[in-house]
Protein backbone atom coordinates (compact mmCIF):
# COMPACT_ATOMS: atom_id res chain seq x y z
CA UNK A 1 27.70 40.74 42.18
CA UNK A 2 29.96 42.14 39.52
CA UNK A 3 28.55 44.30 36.78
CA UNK A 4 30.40 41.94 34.13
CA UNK A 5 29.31 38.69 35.75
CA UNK A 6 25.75 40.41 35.71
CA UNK A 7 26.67 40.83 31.66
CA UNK A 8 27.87 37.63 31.11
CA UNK A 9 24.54 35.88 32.88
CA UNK A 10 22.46 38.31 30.48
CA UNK A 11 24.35 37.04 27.41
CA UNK A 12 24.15 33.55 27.81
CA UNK A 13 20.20 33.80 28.93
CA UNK A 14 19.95 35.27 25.96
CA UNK A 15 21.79 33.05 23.75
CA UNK A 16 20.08 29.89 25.43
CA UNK A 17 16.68 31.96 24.59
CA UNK A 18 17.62 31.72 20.92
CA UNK A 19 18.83 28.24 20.99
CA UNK A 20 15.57 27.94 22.23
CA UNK A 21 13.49 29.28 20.10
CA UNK A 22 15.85 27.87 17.04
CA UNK A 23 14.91 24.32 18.69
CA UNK A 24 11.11 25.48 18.35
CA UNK A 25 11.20 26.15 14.99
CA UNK A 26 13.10 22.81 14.03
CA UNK A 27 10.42 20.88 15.60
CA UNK A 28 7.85 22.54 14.32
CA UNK A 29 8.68 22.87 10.88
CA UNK A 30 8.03 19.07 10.65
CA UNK A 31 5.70 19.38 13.53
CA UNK A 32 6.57 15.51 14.14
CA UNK A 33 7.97 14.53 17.78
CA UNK A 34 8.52 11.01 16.95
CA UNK A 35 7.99 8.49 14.06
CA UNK A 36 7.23 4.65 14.53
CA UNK A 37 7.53 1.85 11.75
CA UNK A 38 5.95 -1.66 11.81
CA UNK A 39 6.73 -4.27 9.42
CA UNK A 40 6.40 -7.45 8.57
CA UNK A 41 7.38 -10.26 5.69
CA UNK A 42 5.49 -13.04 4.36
CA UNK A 43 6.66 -15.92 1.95
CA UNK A 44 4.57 -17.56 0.23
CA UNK A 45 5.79 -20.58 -1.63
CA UNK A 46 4.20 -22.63 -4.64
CA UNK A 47 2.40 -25.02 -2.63
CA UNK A 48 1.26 -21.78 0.18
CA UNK A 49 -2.97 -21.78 0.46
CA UNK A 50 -4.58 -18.66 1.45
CA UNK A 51 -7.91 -17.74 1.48
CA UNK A 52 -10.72 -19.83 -0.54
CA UNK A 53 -12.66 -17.07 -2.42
CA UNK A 54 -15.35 -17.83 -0.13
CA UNK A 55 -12.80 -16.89 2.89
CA UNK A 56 -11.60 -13.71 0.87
CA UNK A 57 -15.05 -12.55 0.38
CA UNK A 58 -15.85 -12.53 4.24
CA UNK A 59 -12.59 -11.20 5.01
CA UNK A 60 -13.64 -7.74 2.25
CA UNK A 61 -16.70 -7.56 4.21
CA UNK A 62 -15.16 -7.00 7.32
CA UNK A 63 -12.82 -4.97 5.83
CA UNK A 64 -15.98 -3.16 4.65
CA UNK A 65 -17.19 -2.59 7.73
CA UNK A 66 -14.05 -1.32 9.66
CA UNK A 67 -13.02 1.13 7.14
CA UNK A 68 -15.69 1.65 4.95
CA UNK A 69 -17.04 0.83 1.24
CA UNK A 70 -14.95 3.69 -0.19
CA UNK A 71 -12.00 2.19 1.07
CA UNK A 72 -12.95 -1.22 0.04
CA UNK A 73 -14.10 -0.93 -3.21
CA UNK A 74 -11.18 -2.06 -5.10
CA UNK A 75 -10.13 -5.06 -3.28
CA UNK A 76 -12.60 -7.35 -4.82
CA UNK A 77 -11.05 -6.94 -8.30
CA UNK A 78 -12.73 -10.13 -9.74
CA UNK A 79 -16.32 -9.11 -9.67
CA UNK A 80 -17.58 -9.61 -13.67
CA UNK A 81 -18.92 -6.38 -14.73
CA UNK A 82 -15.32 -4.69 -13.17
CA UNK A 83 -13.33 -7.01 -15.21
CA UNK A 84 -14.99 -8.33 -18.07
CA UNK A 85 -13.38 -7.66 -21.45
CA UNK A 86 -14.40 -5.28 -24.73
CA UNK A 87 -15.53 -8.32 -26.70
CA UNK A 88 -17.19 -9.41 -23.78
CA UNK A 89 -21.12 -8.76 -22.58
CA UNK A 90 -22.64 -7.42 -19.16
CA UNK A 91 -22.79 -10.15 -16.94
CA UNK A 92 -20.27 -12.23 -18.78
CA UNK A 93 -17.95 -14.36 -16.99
CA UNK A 94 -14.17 -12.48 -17.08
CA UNK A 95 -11.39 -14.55 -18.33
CA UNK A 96 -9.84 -13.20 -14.58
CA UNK A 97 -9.57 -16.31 -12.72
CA UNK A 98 -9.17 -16.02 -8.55
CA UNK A 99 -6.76 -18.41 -7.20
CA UNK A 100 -6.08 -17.50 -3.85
CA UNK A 101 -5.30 -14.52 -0.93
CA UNK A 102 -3.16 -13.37 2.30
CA UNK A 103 -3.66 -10.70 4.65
CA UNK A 104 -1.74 -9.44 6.76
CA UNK A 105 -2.17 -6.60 9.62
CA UNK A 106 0.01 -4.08 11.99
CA UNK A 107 0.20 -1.75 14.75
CA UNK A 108 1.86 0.88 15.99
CA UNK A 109 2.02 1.79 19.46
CA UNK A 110 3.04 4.50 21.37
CA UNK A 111 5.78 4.24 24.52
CA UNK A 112 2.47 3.27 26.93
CA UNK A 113 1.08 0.29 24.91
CA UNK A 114 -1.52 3.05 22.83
CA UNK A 115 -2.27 2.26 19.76
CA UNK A 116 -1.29 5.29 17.91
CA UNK A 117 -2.18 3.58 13.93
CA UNK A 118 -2.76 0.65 12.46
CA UNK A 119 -3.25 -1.11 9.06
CA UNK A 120 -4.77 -4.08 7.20
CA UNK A 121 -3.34 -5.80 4.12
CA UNK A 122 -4.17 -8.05 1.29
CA UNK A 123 -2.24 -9.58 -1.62
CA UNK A 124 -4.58 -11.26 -4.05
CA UNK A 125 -3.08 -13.74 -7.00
CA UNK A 126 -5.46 -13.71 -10.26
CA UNK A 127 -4.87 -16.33 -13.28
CA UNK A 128 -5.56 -15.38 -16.85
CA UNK A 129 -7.65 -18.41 -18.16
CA UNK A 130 -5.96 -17.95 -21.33
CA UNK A 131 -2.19 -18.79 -22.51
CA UNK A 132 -0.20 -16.44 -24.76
CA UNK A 133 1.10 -17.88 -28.13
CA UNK A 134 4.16 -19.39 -26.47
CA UNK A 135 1.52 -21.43 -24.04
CA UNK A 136 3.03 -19.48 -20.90
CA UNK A 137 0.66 -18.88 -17.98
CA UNK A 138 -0.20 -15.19 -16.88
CA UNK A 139 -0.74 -13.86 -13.18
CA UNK A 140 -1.65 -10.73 -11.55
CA UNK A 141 -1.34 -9.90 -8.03
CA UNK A 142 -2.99 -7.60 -6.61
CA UNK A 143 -1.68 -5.59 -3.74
CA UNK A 144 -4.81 -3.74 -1.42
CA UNK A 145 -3.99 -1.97 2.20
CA UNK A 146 -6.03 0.44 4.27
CA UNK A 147 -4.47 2.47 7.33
CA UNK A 148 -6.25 5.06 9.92
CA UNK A 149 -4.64 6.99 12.73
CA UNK A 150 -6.03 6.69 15.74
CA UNK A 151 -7.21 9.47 18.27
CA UNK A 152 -7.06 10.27 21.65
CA UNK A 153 -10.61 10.43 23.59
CA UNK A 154 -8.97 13.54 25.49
CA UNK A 155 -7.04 15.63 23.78
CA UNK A 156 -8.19 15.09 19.80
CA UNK A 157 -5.95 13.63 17.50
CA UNK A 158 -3.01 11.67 18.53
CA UNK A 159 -0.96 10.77 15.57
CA UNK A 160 -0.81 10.88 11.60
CA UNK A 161 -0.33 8.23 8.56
CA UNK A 162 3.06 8.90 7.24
CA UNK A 163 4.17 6.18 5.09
CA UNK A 164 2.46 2.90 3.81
CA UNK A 165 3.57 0.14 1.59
CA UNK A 166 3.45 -3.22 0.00
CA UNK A 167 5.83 -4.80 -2.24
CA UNK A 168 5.74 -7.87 -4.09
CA UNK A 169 9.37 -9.67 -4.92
CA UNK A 170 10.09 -12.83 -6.73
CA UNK A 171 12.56 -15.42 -6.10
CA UNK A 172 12.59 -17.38 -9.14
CA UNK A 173 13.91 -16.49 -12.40
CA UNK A 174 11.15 -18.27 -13.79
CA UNK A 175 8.61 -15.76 -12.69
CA UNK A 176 8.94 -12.72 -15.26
CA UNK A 177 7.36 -9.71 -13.89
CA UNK A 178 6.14 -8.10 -17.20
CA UNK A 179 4.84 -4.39 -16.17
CA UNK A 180 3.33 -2.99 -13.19
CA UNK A 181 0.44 -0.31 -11.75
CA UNK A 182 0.36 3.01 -10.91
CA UNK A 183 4.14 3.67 -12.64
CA UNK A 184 3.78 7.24 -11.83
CA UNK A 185 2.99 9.35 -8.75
CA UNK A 186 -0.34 10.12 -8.26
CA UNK A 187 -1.11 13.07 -6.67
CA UNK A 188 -4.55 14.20 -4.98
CA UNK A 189 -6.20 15.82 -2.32
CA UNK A 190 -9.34 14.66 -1.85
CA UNK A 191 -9.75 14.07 -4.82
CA UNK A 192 -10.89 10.38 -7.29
CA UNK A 193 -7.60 9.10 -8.70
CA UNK A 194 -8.14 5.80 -11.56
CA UNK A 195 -5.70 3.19 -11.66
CA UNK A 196 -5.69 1.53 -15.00
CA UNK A 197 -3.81 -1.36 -15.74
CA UNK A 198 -3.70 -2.78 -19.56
CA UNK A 199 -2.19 -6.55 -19.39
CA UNK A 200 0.89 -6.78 -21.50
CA UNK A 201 -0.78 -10.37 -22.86
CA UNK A 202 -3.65 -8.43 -25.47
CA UNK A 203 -5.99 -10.18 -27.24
CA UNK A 204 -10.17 -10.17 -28.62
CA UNK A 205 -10.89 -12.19 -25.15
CA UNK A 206 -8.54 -9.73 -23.00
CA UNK A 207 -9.28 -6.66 -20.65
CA UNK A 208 -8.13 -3.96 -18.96
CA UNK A 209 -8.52 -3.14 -15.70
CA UNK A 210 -9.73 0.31 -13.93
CA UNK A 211 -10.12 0.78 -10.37
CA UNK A 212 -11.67 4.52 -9.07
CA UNK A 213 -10.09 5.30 -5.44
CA UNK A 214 -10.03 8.66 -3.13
CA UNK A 215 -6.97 10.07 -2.79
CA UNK A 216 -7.67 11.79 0.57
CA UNK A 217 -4.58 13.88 0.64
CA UNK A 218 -0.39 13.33 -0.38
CA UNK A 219 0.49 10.78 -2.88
CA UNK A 220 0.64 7.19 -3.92
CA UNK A 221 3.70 5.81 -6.38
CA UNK A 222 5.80 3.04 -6.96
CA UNK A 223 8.36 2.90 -4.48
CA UNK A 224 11.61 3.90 -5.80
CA UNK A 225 14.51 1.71 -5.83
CA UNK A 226 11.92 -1.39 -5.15
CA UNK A 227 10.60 -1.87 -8.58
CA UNK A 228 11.97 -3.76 -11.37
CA UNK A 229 10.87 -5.51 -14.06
CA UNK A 230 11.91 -8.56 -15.98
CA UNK A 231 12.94 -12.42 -14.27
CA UNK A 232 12.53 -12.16 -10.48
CA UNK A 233 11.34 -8.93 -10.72
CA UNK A 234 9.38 -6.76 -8.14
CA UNK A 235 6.93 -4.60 -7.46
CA UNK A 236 5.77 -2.11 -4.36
CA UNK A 237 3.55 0.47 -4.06
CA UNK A 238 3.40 3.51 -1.59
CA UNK A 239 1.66 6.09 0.12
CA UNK A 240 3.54 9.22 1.39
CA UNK A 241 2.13 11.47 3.16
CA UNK A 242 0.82 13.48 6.42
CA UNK A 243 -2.62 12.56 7.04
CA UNK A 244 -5.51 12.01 9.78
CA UNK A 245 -7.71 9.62 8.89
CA UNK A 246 -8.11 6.71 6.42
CA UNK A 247 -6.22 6.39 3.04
CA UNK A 248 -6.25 2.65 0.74
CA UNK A 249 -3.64 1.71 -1.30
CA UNK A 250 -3.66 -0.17 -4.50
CA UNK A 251 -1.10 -2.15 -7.16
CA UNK A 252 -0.85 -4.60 -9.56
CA UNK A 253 1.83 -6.48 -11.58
CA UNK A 254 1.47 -8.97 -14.05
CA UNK A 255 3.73 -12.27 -14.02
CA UNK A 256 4.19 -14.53 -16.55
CA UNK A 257 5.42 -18.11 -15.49
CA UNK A 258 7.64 -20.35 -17.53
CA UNK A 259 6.97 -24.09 -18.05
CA UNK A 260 3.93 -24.10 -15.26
CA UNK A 261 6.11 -23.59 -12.99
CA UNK A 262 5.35 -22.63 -9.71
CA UNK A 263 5.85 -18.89 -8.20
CA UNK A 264 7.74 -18.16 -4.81
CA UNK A 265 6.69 -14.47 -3.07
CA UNK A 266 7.84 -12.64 -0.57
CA UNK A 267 5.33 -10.23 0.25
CA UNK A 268 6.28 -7.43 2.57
CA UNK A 269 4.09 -4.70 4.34
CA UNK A 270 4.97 -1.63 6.16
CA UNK A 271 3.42 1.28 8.31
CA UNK A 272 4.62 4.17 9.71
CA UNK A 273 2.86 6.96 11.87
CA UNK A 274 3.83 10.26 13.44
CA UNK A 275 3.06 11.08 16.97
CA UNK A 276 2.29 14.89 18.24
């Protein structure tokens, strides 16, 4: 052979070793290999039923149970002495008013039929028992998820939480979404994060509302470009992130109805998980 085919070999090894290694570092500076999404949409019209209270309540315990009372904690939002007013005693009864609930759950698998991650979700609609001075009606739903990765028996961890969501949107101009919860990034590693929420209706009979979660690691926000207040508003909440394990969400907006009328949703969840 040639001493400058022999040259020519030795350069382009070379070169393909650096293409190489440049490939190597691309991948692992996001250290992701692929990324999978699952979604789904749910409209819920004026006359939609969900869960009786009695339903909901079974449906937190199991919740309980697969992920945990830390996770949990904040999805039963209507429990008296976690919603009860300043004017108002211990054990009083809070002018928070349950109405109904949907859930909603997803997976994500990988290319063999493994499931790689997978969430549970919950929107929860709350009346106000009282009217505001105009005799208008006042709602708050409340948005609750919990995801986990999943691992592999043989080789340790198989995939990371990325990404999870839930947004609330209105249809009708009728429904006015007044203000929303968390309006800011919130940003944590394991660390206790409060979501406060002060209704935009005040009065001696009103409260706020305060829910303690973990944070486990990233950050939760309201998703930009899919929040907006005022008629047919909406409202979704997110967590970003790059985690193994199990992270909750939470949200809340507050809608105030014209005329009794009724309110048309569309409720949309989403998941997304990295696999390694």
């Amino acid at each position: 052979m040639k001493p400058k085919l022999l040259s020519g070999i030795g350069a382009l090894f070379v070169a393909l070793l650096i293409a190489g290694a440049a490939f190597v570092l691309a991948v692992g500076a996001e250290a992701v290999l692929s990324a999978n999404t699952a979604q789904e949409t749910l409209r819920i019209a004026p006359n939609s039923s969900g869960m009786s209270e009695e339903e909901f309540m079974a449906y937190a315990e199991r919740m309980e149970q697969k992920y945990g009372p830390e996770a949990v904690s904040a999805l039963r939002l209507h429990i008296p002495d976690e919603t009860r007013g300043p004017s108002q005693g211990a054990g009083a009864t809070p002018n928070i008013r349950y109405v109904s609930a949907w859930s909603g759950s997803l997976e994500i698998r990988n290319n063999d039929g493994v499931v790689l991650a997978d969430s549970d979700n919950a929107l929860v609609l709350y009346a106000l028992d009282l009217t505001d001075e105009q005799g208008r009606d006042h709602y708050y739903w409340w948005q609750w998820g919990a995801a986990k990765n999943r691992e592999d028996t043989w080789i340790g961890d198989d995939s990371n939480l990325r990404n999870f969501w839930s947004r609330v949107e209105f249809e009708n101009t009728t429904s006015n979404l007044l203000w929303y919860a968390p309006d800011g990034d919130m940003l944590g590693i394991e660390n206790t994060v409060t979501l406060r929420f002060g209704l935009e209706f005040s009065g001696p009979d009103c409260h706020n509302i305060s829910k303690d979660f973990v944070l486990h690691q990233g950050k939760i926000r309201p998703k930009p470009g899919e929040c907006q207040v005022g008629n047919a508003g909406k409202f979704a909440v997110e967590w970003i992130g790059n985690y193994e394990g199990t992270q909750s969400i939470y949200g809340i907006c507050e809608e105030r109805r014209q005329d009794r009328a009724g309110s048309a949703v569309l409720w949309t969840y989403c998941l997304t998980a990295s696999q390694f």
